[in-house]
Protein backbone atom coordinates (compact mmCIF):
# COMPACT_ATOMS: atom_id res chain seq x y z
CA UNK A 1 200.57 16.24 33.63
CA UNK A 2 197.42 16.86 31.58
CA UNK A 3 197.39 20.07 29.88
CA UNK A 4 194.07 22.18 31.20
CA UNK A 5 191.99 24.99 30.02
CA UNK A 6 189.88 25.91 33.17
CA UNK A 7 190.28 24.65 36.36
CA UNK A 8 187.65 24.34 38.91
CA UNK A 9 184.31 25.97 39.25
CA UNK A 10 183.46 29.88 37.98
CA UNK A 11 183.19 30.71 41.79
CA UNK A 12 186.74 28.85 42.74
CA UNK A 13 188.69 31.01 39.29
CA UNK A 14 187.14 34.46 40.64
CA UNK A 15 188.84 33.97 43.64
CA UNK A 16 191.68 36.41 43.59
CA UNK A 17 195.34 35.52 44.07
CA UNK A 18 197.69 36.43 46.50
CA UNK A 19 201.21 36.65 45.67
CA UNK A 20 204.39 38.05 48.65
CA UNK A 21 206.19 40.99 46.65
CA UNK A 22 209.78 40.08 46.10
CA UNK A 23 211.86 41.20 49.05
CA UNK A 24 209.37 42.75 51.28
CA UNK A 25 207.00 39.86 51.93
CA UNK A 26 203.85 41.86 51.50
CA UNK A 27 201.00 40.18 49.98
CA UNK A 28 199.84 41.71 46.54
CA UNK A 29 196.71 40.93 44.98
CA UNK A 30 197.53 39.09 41.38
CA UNK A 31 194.98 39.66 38.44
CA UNK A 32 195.75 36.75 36.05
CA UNK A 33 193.35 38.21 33.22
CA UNK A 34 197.08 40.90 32.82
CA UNK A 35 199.28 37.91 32.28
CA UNK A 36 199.68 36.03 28.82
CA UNK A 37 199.20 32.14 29.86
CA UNK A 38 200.42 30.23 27.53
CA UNK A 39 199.15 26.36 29.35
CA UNK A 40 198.14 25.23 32.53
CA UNK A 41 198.61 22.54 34.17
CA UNK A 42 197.26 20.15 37.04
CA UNK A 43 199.09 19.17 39.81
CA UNK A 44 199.41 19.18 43.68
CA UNK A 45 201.63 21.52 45.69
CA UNK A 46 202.19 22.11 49.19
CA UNK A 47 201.25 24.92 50.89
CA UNK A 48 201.71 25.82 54.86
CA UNK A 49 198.55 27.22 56.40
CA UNK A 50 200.45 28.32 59.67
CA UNK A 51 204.01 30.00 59.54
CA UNK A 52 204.55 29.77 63.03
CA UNK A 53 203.50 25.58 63.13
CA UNK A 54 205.22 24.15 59.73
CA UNK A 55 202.91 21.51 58.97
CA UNK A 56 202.77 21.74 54.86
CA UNK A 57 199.80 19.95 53.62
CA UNK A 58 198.75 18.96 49.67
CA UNK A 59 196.81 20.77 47.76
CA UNK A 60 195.54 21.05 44.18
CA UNK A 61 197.32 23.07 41.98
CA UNK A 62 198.50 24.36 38.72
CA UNK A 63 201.63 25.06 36.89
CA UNK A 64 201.35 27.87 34.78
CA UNK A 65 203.53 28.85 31.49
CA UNK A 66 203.63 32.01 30.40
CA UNK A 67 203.76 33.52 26.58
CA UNK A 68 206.57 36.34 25.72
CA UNK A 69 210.47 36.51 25.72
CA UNK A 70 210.86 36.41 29.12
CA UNK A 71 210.83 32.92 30.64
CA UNK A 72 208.86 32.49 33.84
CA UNK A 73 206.10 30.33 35.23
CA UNK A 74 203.61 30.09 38.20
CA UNK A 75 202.51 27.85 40.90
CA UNK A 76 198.87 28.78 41.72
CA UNK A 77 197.64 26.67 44.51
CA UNK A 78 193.50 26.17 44.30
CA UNK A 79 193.73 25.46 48.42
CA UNK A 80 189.61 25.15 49.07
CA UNK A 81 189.82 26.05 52.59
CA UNK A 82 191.38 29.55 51.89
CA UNK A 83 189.20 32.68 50.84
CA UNK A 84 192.71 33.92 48.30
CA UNK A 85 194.18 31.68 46.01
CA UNK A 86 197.99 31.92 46.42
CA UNK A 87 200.65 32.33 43.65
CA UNK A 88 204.29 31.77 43.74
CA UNK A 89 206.05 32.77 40.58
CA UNK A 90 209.82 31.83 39.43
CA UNK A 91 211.87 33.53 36.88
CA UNK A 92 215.65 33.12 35.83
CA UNK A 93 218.18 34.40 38.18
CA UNK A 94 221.51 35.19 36.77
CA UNK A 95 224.62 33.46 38.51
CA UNK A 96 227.62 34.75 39.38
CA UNK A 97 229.60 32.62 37.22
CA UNK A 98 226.72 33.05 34.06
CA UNK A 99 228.32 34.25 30.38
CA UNK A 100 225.35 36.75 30.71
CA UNK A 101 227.15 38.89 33.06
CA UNK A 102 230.65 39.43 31.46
């Protein structure tokens, strides 16, 4: 995966990002200029326009590391068609069974 600085045109990065808030599945407006990336990434990712009609289709995207203690990255999807960009981000979930809770 080639490492990137800027992906896309000035109009396509001011888009802003749409992210579902953990539990409640709310969309919340994501302003990347807060976060600390550390690289980017280009890749594809799926995305599914219609949640009633799964039909998932490819779409550019980018995998995004973040700087600071806490690990955790990004998918940002750069879907064209859509007037948000939308984010997905994964952290570290503690098991059950991990040494971290005993």
């Amino acid at each position: 995966m080639p490492l990137i600085t800027v992906t896309g045109s000035k109009s396509q990065q001011a888009r802003s990002c749409l992210s579902a808030v953990k539990f409640s599945g709310l969309p919340t407006l994501v302003d990347m200029r807060e976060r600390e990336v550390q690289a980017r990434f280009r890749c594809q990712g799926r995305i599914n326009h219609d949640p009633a009609n799964y039909k998932p289709e490819w779409v550019p995207a980018q995998l995004i590391t973040y700087e600071g203690p806490k690990a955790m990255f990004s998918v940002l999807f750069d879907d064209l068609q859509e007037r948000f960009r939308h984010i997905m981000d994964f952290e570290p979930v503690p098991l059950p069974c991990s040494p971290s809770l005993s």
